[in-house]
C-alpha atoms as a PDB file:
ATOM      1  CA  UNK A   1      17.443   4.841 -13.183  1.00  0.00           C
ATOM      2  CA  UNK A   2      14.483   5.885 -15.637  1.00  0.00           C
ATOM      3  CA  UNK A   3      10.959   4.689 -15.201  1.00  0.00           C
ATOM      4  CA  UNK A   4      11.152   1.431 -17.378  1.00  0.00           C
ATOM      5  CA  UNK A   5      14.098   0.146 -15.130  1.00  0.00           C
ATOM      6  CA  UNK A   6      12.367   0.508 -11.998  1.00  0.00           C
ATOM      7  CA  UNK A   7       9.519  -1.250 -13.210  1.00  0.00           C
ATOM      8  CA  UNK A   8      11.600  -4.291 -14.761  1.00  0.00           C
ATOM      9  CA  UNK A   9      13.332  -4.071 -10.930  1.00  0.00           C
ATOM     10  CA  UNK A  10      10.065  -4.033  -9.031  1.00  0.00           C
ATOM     11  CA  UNK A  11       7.496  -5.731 -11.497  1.00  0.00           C
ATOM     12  CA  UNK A  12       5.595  -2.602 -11.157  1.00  0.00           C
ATOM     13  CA  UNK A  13       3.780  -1.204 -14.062  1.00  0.00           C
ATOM     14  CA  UNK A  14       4.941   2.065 -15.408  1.00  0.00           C
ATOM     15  CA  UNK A  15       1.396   3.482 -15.091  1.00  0.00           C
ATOM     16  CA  UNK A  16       1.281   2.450 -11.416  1.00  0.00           C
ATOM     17  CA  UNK A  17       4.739   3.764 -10.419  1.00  0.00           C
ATOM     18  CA  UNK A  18       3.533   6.944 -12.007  1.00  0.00           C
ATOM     19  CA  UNK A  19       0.411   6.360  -9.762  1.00  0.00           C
ATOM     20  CA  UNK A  20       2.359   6.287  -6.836  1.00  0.00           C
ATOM     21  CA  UNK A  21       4.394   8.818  -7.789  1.00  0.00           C
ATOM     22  CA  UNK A  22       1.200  11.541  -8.155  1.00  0.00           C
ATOM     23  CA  UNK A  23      -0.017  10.143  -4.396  1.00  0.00           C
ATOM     24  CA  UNK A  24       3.178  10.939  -2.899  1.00  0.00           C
ATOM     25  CA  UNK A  25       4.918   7.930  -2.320  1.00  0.00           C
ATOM     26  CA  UNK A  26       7.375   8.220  -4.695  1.00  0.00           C
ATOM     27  CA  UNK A  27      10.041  10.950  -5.617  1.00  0.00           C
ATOM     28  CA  UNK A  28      11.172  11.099  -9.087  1.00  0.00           C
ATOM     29  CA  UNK A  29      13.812  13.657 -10.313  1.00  0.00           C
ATOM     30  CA  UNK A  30      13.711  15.040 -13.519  1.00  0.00           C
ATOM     31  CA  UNK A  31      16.665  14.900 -16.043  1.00  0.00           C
ATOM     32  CA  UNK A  32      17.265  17.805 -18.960  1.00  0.00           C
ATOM     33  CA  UNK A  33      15.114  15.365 -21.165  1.00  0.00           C
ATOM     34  CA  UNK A  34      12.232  15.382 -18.926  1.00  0.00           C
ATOM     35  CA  UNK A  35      12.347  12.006 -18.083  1.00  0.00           C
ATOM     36  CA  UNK A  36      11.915  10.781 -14.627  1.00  0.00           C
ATOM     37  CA  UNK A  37      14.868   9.549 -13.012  1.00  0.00           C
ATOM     38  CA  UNK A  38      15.048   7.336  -9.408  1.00  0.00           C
ATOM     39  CA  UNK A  39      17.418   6.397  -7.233  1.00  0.00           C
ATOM     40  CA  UNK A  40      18.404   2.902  -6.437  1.00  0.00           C
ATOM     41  CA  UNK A  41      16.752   3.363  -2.826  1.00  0.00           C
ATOM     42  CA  UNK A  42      13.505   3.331  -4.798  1.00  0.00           C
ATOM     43  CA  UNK A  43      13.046  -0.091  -5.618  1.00  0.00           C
ATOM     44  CA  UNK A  44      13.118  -0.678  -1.792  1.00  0.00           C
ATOM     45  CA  UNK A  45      10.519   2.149  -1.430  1.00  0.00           C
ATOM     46  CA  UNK A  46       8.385   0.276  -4.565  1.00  0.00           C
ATOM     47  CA  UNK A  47       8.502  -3.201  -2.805  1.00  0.00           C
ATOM     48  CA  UNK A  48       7.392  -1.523   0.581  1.00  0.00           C
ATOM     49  CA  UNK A  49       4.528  -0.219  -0.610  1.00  0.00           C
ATOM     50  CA  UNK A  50       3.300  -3.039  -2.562  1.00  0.00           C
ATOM     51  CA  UNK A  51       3.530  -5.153   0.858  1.00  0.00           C
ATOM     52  CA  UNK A  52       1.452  -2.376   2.649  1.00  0.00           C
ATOM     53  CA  UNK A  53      -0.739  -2.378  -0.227  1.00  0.00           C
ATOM     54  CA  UNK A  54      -0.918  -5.923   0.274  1.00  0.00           C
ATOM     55  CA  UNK A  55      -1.566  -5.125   3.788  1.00  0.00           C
ATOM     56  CA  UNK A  56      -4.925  -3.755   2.581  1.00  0.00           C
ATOM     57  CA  UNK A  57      -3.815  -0.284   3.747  1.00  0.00           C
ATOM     58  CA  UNK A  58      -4.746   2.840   1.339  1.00  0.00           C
ATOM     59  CA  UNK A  59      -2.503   5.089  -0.067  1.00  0.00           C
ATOM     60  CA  UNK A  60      -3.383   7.525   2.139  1.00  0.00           C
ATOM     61  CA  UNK A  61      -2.242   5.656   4.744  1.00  0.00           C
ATOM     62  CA  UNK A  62       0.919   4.497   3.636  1.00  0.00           C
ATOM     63  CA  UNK A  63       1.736   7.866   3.070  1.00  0.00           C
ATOM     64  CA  UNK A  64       1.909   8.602   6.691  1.00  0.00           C
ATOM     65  CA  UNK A  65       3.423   5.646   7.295  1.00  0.00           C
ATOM     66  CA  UNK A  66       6.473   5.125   4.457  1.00  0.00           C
ATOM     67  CA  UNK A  67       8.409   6.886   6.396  1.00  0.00           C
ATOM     68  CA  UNK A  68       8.902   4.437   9.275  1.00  0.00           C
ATOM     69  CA  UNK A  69       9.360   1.541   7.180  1.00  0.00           C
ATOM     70  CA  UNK A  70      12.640  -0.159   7.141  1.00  0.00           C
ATOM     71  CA  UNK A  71      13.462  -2.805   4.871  1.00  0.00           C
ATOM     72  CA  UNK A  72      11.905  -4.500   2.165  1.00  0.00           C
ATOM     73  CA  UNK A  73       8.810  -6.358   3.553  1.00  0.00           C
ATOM     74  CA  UNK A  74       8.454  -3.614   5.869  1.00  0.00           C
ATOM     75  CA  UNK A  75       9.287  -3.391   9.376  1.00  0.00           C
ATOM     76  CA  UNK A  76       7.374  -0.972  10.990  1.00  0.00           C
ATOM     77  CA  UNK A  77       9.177   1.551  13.642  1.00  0.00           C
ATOM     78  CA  UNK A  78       6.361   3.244  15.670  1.00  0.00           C
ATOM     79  CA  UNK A  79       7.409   6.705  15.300  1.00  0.00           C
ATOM     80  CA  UNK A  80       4.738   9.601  15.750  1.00  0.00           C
ATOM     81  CA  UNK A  81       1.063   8.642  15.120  1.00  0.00           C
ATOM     82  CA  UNK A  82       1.928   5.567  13.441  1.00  0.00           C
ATOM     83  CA  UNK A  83       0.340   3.348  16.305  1.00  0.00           C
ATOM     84  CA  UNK A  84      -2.529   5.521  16.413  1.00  0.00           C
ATOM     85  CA  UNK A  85      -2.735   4.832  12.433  1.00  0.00           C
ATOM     86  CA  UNK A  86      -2.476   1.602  12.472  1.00  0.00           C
ATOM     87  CA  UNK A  87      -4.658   0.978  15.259  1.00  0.00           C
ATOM     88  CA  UNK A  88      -7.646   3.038  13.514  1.00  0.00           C
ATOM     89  CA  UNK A  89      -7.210   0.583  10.419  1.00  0.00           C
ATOM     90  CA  UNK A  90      -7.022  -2.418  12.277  1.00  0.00           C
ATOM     91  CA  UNK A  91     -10.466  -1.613  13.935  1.00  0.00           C
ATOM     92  CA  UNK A  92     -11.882  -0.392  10.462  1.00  0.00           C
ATOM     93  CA  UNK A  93     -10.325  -3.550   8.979  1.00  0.00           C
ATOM     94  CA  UNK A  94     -12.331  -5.565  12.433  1.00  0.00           C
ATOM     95  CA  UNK A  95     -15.421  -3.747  11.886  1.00  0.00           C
ATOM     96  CA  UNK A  96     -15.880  -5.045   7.976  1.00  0.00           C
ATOM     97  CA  UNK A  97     -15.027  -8.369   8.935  1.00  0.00           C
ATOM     98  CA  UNK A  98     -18.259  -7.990  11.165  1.00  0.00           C
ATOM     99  CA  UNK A  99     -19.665  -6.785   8.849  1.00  0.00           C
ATOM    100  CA  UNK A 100     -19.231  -9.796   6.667  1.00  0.00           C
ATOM    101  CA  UNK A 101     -19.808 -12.261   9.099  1.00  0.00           C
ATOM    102  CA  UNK A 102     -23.122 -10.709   9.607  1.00  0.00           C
ATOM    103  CA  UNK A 103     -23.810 -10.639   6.108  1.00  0.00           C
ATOM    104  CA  UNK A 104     -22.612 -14.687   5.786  1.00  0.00           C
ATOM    105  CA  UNK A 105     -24.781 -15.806   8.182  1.00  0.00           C
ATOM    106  CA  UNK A 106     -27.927 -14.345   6.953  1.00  0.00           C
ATOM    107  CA  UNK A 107     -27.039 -15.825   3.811  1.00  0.00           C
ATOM    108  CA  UNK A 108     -26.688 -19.101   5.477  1.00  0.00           C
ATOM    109  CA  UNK A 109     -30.131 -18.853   6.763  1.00  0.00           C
ATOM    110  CA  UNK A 110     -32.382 -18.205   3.745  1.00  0.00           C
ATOM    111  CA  UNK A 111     -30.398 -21.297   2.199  1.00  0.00           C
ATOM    112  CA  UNK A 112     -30.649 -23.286   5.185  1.00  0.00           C
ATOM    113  CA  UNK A 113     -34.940 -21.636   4.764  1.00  0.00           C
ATOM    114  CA  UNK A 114     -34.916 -22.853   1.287  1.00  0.00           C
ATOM    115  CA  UNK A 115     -32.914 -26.154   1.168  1.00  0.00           C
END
């Protein structure tokens, strides 16, 4: 399928399909006109990275770990690494949320100073 079917599958914007395409989450043949061409399998691939994206994991790291997802919303299989990738985000992802909290409550306090 070209490029403008995929998106009308997925509800992915051309530009970001390319997008993923240049970060190496997509693979895109090329036809005798030049035109990118996908296989069906890649609406599957589209929806699983929009749920990792969703996820709040990067690009980068759904490159490594595309490859063990199974079905659309994904399923994770821990091959290789992919614990040890996860894991690393998950305590990034825990460390911001300190992070905030920290920030929330001393923006409690100078309204709590001022009210």
């Amino acid at each position: 399928m070209l490029i403008g079917e995929l998106s009308r599958r997925t509800g992915v914007s051309t530009r970001l399909l390319r997008y993923y395409e240049a970060q190496g989450l997509l693979n895109a043949e090329r036809g005798t006109n030049g035109y990118r061409c996908y296989d069906d399998d890649t609406v599957v691939t589209v929806r699983q990275v929009r749920a990792l994206l969703d996820a709040g994991l990067t690009t980068e790291v759904i490159r490594a770990v595309l490859p063990c997802a199974r079905g659309e919303e994904p399923e994770i299989e821990m091959c290789a690494d992919v614990r040890a990738i996860l894991n690393r985000v998950l305590a990034d992802t825990d460390e911001r949320i300190g992070d905030l909290q920290r920030s929330r409550s001393v923006l409690v306090g100078y309204l709590g100073a001022k009210a």
